[in-house]
C-alpha atoms as a PDB file:
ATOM      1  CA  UNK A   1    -177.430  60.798-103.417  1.00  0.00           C
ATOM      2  CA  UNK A   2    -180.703  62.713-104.436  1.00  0.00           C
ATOM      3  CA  UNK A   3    -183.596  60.844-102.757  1.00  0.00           C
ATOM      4  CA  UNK A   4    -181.674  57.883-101.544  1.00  0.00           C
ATOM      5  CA  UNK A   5    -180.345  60.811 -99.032  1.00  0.00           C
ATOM      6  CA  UNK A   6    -183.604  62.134 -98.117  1.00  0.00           C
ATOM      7  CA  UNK A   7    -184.399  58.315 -96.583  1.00  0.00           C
ATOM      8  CA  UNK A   8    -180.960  57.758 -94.626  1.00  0.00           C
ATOM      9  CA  UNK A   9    -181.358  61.230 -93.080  1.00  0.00           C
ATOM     10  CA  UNK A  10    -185.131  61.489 -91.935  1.00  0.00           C
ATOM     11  CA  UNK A  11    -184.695  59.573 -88.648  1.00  0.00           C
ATOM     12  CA  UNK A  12    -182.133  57.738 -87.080  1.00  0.00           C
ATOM     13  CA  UNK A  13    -183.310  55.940 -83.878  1.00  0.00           C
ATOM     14  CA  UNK A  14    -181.925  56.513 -80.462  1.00  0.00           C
ATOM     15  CA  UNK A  15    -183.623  52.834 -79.304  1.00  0.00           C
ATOM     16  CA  UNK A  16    -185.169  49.679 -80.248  1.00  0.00           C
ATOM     17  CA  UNK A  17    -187.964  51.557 -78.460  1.00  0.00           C
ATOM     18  CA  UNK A  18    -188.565  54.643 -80.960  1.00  0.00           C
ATOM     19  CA  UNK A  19    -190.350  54.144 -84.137  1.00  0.00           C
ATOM     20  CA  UNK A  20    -190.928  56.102 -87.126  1.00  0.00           C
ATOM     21  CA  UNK A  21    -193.474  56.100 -90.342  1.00  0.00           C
ATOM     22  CA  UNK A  22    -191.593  57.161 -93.421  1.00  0.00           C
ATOM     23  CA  UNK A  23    -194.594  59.437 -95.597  1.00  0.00           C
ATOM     24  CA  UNK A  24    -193.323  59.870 -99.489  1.00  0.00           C
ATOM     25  CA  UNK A  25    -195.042  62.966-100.707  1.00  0.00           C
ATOM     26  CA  UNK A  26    -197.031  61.745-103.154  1.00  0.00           C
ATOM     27  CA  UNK A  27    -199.639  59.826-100.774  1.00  0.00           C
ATOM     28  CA  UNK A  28    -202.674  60.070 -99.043  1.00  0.00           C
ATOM     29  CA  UNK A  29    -203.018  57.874 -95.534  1.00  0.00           C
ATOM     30  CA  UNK A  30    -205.972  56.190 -94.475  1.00  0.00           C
ATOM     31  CA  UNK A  31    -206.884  57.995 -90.893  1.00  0.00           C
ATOM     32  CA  UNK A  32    -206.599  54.701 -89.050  1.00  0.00           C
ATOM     33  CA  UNK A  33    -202.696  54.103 -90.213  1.00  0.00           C
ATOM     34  CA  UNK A  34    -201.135  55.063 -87.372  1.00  0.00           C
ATOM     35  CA  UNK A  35    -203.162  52.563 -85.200  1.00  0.00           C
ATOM     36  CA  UNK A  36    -202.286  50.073 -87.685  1.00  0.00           C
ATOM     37  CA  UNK A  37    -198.610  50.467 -87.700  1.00  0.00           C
ATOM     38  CA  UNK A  38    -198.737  50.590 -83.456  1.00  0.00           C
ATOM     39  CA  UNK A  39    -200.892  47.755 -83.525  1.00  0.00           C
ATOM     40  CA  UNK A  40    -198.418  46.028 -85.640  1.00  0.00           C
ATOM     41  CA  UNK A  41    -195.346  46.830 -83.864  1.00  0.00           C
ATOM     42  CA  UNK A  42    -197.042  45.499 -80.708  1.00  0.00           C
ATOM     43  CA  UNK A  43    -197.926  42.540 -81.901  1.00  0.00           C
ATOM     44  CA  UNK A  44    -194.533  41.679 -84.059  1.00  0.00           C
ATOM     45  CA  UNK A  45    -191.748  44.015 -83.218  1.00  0.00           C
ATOM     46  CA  UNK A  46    -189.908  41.629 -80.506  1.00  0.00           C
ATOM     47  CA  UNK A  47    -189.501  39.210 -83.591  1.00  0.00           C
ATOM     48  CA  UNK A  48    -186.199  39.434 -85.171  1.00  0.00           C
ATOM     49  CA  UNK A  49    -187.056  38.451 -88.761  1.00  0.00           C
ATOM     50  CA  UNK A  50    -189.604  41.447 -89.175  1.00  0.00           C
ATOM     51  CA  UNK A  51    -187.961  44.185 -90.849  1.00  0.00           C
ATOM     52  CA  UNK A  52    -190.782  47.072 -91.132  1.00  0.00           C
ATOM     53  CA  UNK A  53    -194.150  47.498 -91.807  1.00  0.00           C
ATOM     54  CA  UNK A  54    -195.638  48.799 -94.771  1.00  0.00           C
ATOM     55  CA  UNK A  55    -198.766  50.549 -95.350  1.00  0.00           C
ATOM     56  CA  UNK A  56    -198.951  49.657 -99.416  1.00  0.00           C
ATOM     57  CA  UNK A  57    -200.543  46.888-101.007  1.00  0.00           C
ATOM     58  CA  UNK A  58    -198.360  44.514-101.964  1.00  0.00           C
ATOM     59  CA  UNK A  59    -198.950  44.171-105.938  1.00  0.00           C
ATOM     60  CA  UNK A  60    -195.450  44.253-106.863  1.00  0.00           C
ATOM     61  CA  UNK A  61    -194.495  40.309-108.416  1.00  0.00           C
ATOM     62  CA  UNK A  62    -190.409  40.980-108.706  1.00  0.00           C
ATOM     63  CA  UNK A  63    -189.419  37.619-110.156  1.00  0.00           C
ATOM     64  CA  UNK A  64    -192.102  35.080-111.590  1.00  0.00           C
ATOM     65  CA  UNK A  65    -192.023  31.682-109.264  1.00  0.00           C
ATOM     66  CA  UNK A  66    -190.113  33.165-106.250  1.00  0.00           C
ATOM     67  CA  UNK A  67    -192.881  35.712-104.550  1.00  0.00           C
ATOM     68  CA  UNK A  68    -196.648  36.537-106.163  1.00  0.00           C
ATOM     69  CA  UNK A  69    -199.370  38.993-104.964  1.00  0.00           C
ATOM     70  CA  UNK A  70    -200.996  37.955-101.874  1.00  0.00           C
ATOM     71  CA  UNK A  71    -204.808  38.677-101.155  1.00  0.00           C
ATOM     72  CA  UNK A  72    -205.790  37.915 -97.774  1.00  0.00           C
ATOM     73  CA  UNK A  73    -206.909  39.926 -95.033  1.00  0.00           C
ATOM     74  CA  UNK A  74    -204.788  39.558 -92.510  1.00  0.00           C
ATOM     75  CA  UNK A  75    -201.580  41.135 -91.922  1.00  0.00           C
ATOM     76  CA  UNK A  76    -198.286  38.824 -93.194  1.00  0.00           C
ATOM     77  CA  UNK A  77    -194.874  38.952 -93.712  1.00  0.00           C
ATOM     78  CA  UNK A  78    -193.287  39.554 -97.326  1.00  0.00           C
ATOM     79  CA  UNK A  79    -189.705  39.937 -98.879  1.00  0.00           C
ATOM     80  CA  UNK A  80    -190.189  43.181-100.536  1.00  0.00           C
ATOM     81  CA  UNK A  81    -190.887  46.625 -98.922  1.00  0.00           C
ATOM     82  CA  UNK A  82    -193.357  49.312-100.377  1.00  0.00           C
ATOM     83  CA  UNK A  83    -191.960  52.659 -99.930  1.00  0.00           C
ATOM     84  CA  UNK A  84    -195.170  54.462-100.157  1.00  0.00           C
ATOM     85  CA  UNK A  85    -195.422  54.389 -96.436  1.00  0.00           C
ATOM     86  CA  UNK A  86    -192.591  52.499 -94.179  1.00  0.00           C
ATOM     87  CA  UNK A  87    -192.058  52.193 -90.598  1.00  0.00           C
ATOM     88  CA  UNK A  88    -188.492  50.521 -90.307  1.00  0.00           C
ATOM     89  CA  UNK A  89    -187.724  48.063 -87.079  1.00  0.00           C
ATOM     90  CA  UNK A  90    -185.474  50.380 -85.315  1.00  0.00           C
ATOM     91  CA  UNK A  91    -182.569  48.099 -85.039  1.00  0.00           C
ATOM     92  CA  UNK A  92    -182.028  47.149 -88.317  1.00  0.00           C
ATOM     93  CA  UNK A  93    -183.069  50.860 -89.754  1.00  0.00           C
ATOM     94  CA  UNK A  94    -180.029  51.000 -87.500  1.00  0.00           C
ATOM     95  CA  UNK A  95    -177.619  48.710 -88.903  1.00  0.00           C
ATOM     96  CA  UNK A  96    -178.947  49.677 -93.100  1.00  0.00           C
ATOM     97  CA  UNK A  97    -177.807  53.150 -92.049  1.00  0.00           C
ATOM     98  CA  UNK A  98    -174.076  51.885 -91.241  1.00  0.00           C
ATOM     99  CA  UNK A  99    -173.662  50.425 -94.159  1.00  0.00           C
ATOM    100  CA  UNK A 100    -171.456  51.986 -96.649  1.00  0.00           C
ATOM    101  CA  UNK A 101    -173.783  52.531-100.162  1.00  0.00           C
ATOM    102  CA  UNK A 102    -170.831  53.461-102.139  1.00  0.00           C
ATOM    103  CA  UNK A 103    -168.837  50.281-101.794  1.00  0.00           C
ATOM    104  CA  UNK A 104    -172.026  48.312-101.916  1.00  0.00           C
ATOM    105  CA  UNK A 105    -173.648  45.712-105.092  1.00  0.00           C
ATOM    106  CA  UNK A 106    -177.435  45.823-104.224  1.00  0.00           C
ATOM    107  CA  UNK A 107    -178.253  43.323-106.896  1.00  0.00           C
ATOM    108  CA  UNK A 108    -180.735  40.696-105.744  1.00  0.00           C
ATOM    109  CA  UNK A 109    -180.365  37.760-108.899  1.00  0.00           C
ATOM    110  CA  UNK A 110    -183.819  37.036-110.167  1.00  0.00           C
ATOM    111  CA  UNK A 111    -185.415  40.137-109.085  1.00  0.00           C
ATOM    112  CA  UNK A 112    -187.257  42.957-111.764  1.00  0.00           C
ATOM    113  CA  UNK A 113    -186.000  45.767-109.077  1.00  0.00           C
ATOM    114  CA  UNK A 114    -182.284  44.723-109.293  1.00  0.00           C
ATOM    115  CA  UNK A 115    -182.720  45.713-113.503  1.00  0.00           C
ATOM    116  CA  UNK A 116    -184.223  48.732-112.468  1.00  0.00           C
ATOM    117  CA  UNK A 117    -181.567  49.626-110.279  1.00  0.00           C
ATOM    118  CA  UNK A 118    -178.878  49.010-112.706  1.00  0.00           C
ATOM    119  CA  UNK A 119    -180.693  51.216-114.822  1.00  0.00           C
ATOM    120  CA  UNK A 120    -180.796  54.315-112.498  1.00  0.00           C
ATOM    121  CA  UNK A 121    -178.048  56.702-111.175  1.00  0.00           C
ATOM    122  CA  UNK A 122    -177.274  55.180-107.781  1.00  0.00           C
ATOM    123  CA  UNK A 123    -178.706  57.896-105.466  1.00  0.00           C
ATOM    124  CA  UNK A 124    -182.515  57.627-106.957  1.00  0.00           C
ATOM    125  CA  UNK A 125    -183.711  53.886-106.042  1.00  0.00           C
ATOM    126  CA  UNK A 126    -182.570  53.370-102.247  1.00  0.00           C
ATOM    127  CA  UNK A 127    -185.297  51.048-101.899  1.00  0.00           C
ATOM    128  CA  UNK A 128    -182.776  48.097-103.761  1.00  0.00           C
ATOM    129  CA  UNK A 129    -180.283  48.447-100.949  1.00  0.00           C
ATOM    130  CA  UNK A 130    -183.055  47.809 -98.567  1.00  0.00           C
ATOM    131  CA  UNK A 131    -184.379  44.588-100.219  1.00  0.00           C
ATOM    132  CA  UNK A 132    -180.731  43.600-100.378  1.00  0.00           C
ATOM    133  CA  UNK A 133    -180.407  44.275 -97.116  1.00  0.00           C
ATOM    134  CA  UNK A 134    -183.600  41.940 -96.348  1.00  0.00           C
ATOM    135  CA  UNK A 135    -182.525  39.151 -98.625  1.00  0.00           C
ATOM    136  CA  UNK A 136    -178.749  39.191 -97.226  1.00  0.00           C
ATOM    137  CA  UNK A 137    -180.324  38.695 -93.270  1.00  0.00           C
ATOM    138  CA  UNK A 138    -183.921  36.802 -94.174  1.00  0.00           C
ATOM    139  CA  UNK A 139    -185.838  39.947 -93.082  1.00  0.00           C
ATOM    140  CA  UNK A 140    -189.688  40.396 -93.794  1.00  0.00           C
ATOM    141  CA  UNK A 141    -191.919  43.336 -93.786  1.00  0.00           C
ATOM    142  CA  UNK A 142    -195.234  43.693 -92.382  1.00  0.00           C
ATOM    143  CA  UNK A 143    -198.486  44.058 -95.538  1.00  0.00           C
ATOM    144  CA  UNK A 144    -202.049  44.231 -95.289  1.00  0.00           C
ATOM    145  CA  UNK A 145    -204.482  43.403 -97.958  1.00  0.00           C
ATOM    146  CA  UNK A 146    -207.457  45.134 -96.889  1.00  0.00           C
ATOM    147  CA  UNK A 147    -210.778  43.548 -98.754  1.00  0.00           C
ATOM    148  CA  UNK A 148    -212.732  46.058-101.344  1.00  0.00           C
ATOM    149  CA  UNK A 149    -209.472  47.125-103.152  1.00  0.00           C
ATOM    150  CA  UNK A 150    -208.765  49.211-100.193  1.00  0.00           C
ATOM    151  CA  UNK A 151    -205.412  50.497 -98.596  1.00  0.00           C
ATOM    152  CA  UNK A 152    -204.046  51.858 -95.710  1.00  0.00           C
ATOM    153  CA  UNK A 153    -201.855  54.569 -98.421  1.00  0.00           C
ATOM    154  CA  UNK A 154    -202.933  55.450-101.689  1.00  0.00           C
ATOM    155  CA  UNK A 155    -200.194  56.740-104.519  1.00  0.00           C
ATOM    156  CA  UNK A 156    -201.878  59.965-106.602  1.00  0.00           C
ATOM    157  CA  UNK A 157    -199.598  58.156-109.396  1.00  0.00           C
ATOM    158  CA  UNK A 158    -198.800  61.779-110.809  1.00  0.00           C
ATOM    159  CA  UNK A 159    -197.044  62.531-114.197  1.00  0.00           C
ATOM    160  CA  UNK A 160    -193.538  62.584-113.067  1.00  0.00           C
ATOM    161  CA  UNK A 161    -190.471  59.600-112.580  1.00  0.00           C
ATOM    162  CA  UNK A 162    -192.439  56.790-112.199  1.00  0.00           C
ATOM    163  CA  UNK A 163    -196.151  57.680-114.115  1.00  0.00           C
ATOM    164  CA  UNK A 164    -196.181  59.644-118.049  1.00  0.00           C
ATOM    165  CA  UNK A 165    -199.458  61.244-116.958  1.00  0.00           C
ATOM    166  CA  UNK A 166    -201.748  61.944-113.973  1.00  0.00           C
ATOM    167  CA  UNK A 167    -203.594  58.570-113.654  1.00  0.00           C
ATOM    168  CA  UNK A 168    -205.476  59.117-110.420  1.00  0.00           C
ATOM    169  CA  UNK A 169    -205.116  57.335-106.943  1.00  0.00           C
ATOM    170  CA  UNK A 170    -204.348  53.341-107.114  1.00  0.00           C
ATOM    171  CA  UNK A 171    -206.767  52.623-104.385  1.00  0.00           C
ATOM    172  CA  UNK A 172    -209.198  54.223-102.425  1.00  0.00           C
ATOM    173  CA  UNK A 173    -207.825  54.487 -98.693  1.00  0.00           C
ATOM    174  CA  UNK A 174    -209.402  52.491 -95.382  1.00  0.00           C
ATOM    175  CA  UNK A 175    -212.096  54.874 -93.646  1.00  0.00           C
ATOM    176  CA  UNK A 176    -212.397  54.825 -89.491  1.00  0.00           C
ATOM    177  CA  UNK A 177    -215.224  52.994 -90.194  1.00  0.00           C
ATOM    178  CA  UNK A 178    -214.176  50.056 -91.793  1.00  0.00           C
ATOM    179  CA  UNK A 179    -212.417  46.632 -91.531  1.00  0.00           C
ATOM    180  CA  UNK A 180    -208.892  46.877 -89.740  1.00  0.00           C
ATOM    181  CA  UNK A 181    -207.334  43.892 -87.983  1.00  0.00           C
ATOM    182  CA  UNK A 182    -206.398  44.768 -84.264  1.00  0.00           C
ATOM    183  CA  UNK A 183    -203.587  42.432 -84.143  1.00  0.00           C
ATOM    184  CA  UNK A 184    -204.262  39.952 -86.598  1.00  0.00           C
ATOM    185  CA  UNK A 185    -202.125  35.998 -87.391  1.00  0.00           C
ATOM    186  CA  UNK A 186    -198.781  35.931 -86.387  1.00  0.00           C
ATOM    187  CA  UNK A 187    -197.156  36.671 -90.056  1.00  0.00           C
END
């Protein structure tokens, strides 16, 4: 299961109490994510329907009509997860980790990331059983748009899987110093 397996084994959580922040390795984190993700998870993780929170931008447009890019400044709830840097709600990190992958269709119809899927060997893209899993219970996740094409992780987007050369950072990452919402409109 190649890096599909590195996500279902880095944390499973004791409680609806413990959280986690999933880091890929190709990332740098703005110094103030960790108060954003606790800020977050104060202000939204009693609601059911929230299924993590996300320190990416959201940029990704899966399906043309059904979800677009969103560009305001406060934090709100969207279908699609960015992997770049996650923190799961506990409970249903829970319940995606008893599911059984190997007996499992992941394909969302409409969506870009279902094609991609189909195009990969199963263990590398376990990000399509997660926005499965989100579509199948009507589960958001948590994004924030910060203003000056800043974000709260930045991808190095280096020559590898996803990038044919080294094309630099995406985004340049939210200093201590600047803009962050303490709790910001329910999503």
């Amino acid at each position: 299961w190649g890096l599909a397996h590195a996500w279902y084994s880095c944390w499973y959580p004791k409680s609806d109490a413990e959280h986690a922040i999933i880091l890929e390795d190709d990332i740098t984190v703005s110094p103030v994510f960790y108060r954003f993700t606790k800020n977050m998870w104060n202000a939204y993780g009693d609601r059911e329907e929230i299924a993590g929170v996300t320190l990416q931008r959201q940029r990704l447009v899966p399906s043309p009509g059904k979800y677009r890019t969103l560009q305001q400044q406060d934090p709100f709830a969207y279908k699609l997860l960015g992997t770049w840097g996650f923190s799961p709600s506990p409970r249903h990190w829970r319940k995606f980790l008893e599911l059984d992958f190997n007996k499992l269709n992941p394909h969302v119809p409409g969506l870009i990331t279902s094609k991609w899927f189909a195009r990969q060997r199963r263990g590398k893209m376990w990000s399509q059983f997660w926005i499965w899993y989100c579509e199948k219970h009507t589960l958001y996740n948590i994004y924030l748009t910060p203003p000056n094409r800043k974000a709260l992780a930045t991808n190095w987007r280096e020559a590898g899987v996803h990038f044919g050369k080294n094309k630099g950072p995406d985004f340049q990452v939210v200093e201590t110093h600047e803009w962050l919402p303490a709790g910001g409109h329910p999503p």
